[in-house]
PDB file of N, CA and C in Angstrom:
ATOM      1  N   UNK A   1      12.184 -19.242   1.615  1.00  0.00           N
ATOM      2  CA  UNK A   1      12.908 -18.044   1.292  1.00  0.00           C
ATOM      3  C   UNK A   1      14.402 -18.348   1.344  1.00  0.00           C
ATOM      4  N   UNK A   2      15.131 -18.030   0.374  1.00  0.00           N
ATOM      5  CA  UNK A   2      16.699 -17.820   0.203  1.00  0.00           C
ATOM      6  C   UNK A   2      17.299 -16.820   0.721  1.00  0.00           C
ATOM      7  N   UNK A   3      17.896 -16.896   1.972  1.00  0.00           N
ATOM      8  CA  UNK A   3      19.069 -16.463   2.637  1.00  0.00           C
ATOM      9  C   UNK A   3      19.811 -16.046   2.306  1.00  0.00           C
ATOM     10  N   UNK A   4      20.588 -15.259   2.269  1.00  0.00           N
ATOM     11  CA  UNK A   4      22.319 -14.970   1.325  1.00  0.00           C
ATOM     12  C   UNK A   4      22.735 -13.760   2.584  1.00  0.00           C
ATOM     13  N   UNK A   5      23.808 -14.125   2.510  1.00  0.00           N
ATOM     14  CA  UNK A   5      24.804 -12.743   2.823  1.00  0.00           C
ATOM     15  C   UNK A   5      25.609 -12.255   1.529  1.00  0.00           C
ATOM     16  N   UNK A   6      25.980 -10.786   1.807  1.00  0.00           N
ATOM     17  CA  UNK A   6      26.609 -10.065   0.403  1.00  0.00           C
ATOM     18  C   UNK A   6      27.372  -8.895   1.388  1.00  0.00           C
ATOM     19  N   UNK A   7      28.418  -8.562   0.786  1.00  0.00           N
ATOM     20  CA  UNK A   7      28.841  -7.377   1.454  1.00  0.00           C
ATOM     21  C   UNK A   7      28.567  -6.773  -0.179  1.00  0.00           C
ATOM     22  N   UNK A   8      29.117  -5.013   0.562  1.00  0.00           N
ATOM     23  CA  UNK A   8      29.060  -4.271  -0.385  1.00  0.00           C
ATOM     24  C   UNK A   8      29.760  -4.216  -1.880  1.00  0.00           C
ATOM     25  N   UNK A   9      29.016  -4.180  -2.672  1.00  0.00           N
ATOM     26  CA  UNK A   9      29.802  -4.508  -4.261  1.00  0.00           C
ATOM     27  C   UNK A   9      29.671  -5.861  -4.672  1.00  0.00           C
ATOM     28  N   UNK A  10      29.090  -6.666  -3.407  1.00  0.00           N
ATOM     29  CA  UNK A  10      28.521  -8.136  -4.416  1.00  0.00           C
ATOM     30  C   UNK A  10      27.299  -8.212  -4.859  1.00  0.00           C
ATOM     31  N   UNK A  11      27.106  -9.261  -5.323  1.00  0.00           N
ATOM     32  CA  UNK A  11      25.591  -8.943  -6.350  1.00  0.00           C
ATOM     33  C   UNK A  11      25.327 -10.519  -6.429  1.00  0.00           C
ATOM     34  N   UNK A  12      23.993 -11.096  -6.604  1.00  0.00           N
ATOM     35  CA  UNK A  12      23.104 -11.927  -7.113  1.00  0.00           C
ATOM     36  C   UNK A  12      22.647 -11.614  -8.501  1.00  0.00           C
ATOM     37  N   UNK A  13      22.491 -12.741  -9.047  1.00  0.00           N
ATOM     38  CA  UNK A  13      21.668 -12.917 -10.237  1.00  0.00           C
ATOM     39  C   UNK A  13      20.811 -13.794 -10.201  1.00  0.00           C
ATOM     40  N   UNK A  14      19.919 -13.302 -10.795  1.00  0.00           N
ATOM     41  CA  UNK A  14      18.071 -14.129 -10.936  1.00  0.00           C
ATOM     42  C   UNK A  14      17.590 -14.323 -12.382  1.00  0.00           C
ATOM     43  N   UNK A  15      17.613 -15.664 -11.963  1.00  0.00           N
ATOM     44  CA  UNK A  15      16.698 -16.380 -13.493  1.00  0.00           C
ATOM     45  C   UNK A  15      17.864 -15.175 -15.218  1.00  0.00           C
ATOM     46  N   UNK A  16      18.948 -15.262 -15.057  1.00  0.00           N
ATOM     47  CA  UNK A  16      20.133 -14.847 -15.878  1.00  0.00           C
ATOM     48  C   UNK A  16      19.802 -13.441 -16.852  1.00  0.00           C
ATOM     49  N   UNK A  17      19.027 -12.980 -15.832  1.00  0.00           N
ATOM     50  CA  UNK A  17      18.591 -11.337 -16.367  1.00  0.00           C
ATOM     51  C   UNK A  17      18.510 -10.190 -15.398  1.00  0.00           C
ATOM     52  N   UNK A  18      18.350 -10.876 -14.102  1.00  0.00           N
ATOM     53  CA  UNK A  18      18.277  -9.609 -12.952  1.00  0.00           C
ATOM     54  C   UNK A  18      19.555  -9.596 -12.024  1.00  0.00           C
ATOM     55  N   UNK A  19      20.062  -8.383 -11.981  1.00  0.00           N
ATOM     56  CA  UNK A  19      21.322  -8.537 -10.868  1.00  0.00           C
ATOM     57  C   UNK A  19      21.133  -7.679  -9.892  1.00  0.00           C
ATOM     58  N   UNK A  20      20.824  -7.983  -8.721  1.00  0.00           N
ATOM     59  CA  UNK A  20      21.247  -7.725  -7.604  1.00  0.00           C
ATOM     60  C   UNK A  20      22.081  -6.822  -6.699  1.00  0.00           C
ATOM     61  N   UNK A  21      22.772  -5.588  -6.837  1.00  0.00           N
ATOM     62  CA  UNK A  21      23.975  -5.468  -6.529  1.00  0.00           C
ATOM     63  C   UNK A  21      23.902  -4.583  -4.994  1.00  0.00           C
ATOM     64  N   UNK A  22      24.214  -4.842  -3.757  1.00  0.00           N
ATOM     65  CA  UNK A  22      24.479  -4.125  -2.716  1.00  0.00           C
ATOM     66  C   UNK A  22      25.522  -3.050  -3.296  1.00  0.00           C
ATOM     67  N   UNK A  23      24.950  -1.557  -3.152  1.00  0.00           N
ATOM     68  CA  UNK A  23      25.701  -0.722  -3.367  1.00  0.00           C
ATOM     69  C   UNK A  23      26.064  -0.151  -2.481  1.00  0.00           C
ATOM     70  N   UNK A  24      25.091   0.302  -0.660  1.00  0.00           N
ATOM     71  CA  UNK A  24      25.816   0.802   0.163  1.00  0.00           C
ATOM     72  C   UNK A  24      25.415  -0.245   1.310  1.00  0.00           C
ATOM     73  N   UNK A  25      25.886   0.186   2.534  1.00  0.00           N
ATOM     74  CA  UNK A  25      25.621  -0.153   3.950  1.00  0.00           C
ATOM     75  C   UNK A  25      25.712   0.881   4.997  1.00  0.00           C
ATOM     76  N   UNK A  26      24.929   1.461   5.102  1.00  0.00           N
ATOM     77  CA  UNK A  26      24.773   2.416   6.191  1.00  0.00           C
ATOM     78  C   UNK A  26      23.739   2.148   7.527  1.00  0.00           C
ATOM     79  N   UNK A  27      24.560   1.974   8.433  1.00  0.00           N
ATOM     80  CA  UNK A  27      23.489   1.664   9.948  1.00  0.00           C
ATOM     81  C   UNK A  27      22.946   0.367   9.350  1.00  0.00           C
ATOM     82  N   UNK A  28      21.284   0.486   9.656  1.00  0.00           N
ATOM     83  CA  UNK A  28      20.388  -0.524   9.341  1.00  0.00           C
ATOM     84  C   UNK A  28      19.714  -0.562   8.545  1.00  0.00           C
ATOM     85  N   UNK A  29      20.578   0.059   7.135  1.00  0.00           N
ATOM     86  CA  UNK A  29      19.788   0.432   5.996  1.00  0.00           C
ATOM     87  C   UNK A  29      20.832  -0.139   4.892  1.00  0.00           C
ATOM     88  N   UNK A  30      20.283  -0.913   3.534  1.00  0.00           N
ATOM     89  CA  UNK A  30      21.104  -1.354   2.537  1.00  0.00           C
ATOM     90  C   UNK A  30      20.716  -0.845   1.727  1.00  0.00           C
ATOM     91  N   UNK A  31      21.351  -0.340   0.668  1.00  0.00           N
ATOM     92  CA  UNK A  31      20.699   0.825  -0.403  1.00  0.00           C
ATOM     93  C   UNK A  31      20.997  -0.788  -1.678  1.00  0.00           C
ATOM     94  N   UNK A  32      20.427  -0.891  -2.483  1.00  0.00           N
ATOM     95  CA  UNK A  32      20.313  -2.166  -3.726  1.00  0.00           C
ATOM     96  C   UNK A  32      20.072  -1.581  -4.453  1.00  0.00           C
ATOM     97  N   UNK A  33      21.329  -2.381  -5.503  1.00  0.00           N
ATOM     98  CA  UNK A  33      21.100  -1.418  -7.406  1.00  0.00           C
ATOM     99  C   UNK A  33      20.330  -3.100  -7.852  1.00  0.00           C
ATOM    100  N   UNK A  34      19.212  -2.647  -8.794  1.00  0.00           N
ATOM    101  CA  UNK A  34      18.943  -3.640  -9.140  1.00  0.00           C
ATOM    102  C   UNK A  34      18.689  -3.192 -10.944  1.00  0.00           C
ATOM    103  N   UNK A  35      19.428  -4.289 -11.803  1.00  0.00           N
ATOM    104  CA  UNK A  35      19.636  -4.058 -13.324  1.00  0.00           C
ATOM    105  C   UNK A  35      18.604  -5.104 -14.002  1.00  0.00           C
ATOM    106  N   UNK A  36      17.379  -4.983 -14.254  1.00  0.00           N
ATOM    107  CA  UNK A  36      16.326  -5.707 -14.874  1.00  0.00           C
ATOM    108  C   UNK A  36      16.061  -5.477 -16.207  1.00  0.00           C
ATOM    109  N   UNK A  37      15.634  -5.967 -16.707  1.00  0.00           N
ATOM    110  CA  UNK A  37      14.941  -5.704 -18.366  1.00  0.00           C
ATOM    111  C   UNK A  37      14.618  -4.812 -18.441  1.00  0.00           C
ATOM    112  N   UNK A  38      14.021  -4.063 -19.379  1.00  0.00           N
ATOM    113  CA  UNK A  38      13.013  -2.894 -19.008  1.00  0.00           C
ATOM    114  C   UNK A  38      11.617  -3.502 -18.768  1.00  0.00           C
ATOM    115  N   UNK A  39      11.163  -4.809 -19.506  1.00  0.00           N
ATOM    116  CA  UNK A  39      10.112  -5.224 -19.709  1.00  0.00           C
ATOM    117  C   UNK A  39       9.355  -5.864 -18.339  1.00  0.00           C
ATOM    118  N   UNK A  40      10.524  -5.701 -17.401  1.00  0.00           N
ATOM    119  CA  UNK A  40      10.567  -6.490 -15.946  1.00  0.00           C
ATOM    120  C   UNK A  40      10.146  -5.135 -14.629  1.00  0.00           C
ATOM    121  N   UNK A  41       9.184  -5.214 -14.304  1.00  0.00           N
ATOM    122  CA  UNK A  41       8.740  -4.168 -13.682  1.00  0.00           C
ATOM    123  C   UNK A  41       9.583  -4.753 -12.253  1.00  0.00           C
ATOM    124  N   UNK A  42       9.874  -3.348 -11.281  1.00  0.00           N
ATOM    125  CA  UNK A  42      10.759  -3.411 -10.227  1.00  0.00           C
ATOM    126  C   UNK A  42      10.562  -2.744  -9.432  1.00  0.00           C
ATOM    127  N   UNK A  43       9.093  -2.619  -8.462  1.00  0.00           N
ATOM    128  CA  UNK A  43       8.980  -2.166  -7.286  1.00  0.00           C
ATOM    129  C   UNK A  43       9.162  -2.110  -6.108  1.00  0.00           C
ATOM    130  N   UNK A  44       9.069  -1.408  -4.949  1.00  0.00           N
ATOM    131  CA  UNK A  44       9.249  -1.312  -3.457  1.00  0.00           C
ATOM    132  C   UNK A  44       7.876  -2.120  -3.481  1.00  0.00           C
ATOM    133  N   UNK A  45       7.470  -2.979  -2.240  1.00  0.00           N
ATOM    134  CA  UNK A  45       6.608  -3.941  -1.927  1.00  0.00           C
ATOM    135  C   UNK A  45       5.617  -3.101  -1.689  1.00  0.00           C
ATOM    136  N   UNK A  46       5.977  -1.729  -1.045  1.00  0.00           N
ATOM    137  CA  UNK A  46       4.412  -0.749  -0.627  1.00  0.00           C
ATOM    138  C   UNK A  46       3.612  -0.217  -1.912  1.00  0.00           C
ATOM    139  N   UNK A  47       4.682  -0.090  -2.692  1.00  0.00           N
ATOM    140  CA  UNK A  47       4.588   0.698  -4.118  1.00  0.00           C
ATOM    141  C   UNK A  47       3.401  -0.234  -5.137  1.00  0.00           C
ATOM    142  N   UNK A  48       4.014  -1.424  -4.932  1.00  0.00           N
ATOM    143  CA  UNK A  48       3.273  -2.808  -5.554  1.00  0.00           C
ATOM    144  C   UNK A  48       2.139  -2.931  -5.054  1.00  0.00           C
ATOM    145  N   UNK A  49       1.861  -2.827  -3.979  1.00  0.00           N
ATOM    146  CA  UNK A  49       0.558  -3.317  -3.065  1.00  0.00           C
ATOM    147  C   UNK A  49      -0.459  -1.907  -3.035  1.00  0.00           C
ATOM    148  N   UNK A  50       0.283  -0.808  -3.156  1.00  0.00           N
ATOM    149  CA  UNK A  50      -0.771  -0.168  -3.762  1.00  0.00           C
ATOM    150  C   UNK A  50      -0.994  -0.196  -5.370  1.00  0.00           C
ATOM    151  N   UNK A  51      -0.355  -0.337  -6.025  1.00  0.00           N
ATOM    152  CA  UNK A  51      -1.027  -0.848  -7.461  1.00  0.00           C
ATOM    153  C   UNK A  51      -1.543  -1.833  -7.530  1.00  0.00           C
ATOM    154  N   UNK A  52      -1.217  -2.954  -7.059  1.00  0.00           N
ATOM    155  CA  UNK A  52      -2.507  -3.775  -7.144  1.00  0.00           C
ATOM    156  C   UNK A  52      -3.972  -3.118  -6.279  1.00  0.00           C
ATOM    157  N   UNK A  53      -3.861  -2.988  -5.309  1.00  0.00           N
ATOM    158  CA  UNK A  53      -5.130  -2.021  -4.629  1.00  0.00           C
ATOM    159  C   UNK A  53      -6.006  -1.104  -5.689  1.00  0.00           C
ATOM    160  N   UNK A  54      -5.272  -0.452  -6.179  1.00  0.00           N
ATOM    161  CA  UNK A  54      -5.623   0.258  -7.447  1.00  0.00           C
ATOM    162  C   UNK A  54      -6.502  -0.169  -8.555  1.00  0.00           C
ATOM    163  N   UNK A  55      -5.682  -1.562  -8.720  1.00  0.00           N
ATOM    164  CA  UNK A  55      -6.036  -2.168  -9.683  1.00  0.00           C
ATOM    165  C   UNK A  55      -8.075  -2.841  -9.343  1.00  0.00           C
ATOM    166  N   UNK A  56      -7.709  -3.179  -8.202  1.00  0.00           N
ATOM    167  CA  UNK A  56      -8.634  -3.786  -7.892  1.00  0.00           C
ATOM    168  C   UNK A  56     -10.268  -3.053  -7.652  1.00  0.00           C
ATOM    169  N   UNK A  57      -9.350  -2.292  -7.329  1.00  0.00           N
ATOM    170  CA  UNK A  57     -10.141  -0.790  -6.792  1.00  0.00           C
ATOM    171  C   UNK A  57     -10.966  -0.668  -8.203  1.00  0.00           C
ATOM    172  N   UNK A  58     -10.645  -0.336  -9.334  1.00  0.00           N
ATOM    173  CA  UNK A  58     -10.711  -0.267 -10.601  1.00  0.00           C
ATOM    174  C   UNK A  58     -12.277  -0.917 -11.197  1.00  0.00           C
ATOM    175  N   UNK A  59     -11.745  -2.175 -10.623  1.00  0.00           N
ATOM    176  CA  UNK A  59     -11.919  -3.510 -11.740  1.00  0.00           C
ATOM    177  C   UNK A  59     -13.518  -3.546 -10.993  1.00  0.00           C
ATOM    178  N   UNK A  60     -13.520  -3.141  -9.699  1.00  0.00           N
ATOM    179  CA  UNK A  60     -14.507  -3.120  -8.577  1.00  0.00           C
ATOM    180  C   UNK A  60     -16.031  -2.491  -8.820  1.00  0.00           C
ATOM    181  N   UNK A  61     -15.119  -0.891  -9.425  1.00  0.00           N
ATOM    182  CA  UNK A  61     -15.789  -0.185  -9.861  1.00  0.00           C
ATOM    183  C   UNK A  61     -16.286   0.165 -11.432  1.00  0.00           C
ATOM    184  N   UNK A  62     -15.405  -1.136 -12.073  1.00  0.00           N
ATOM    185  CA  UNK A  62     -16.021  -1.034 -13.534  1.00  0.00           C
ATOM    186  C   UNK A  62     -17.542  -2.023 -13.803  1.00  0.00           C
ATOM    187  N   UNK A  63     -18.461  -1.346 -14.700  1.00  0.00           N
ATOM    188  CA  UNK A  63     -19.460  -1.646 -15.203  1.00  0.00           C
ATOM    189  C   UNK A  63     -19.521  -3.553 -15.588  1.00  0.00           C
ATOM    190  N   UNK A  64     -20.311  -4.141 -14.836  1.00  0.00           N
ATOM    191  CA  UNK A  64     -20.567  -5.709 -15.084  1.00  0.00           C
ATOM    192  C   UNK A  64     -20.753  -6.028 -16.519  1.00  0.00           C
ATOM    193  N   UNK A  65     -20.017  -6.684 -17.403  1.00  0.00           N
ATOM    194  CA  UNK A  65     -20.730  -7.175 -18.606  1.00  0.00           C
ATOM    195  C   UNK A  65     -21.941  -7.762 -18.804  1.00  0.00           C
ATOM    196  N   UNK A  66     -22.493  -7.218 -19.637  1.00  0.00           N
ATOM    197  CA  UNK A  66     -23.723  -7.889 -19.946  1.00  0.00           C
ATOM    198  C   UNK A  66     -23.790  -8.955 -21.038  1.00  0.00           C
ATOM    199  N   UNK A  67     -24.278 -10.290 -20.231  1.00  0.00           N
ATOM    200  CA  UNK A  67     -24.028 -11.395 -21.289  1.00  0.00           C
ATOM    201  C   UNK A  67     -24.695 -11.737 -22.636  1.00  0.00           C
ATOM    202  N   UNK A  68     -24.389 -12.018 -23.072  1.00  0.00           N
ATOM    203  CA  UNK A  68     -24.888 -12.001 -24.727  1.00  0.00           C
ATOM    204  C   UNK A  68     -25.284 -13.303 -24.902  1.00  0.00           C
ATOM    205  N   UNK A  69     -27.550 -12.743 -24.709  1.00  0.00           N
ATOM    206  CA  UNK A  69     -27.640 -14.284 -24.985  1.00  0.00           C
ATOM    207  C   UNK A  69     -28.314 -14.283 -25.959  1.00  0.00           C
ATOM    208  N   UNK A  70     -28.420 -15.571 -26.342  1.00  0.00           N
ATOM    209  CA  UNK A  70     -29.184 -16.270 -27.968  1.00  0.00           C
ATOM    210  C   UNK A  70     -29.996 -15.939 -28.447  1.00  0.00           C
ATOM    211  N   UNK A  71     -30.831 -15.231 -28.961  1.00  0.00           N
ATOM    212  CA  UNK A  71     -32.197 -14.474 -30.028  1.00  0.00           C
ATOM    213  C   UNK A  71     -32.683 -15.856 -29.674  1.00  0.00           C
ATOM    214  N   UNK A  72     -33.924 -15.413 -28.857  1.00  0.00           N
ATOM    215  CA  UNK A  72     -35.075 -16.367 -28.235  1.00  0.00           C
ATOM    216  C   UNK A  72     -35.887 -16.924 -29.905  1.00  0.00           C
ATOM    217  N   UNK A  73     -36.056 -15.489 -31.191  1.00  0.00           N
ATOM    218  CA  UNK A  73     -36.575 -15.960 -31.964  1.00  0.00           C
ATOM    219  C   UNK A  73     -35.916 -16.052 -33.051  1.00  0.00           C
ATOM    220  N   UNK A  74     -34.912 -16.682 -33.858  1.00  0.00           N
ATOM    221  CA  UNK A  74     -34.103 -16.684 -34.893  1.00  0.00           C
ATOM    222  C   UNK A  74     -35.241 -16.652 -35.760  1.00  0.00           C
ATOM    223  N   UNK A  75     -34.657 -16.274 -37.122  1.00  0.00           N
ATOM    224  CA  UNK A  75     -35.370 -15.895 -38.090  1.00  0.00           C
ATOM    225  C   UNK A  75     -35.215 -16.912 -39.194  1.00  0.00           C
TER     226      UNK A  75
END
């Protein structure tokens, strides 16, 4: 994991499309503007981990494919 310090109003950039920017500092709380693609999804980690849960949840409860096998008697 990468370390950094930033005060307020500095910013990181990631892979030359995502920026970073500390916008406040209050107590023990950092409020972060973050400017992504649109195509670049940008969640809170709880937010994420329940969509994947979701997802899974889903996939869990969808119907098994049934495999498609070879006509025992071709014609």
């Amino acid at each position: 994991m990468l370390v950094l310090s930033r005060k307020k109003n500095e910013s990181i950039i990631i892979n030359d499309h995502i920026t970073v920017t500390v916008v406040e500092i209050r107590g023990d709380k950092v409020r972060l503007g973050i400017d992504a693609p649109k195509d670049i999804s940008v969640h809170r980690r709880e937010i994420f981990e329940a969509i994947q849960n979701q997802a899974k949840s889903r996939e869990a409860s969808a119907p098994a494919a049934t495999p498609v096998l070879p006509d025992p008697n071709p014609r």
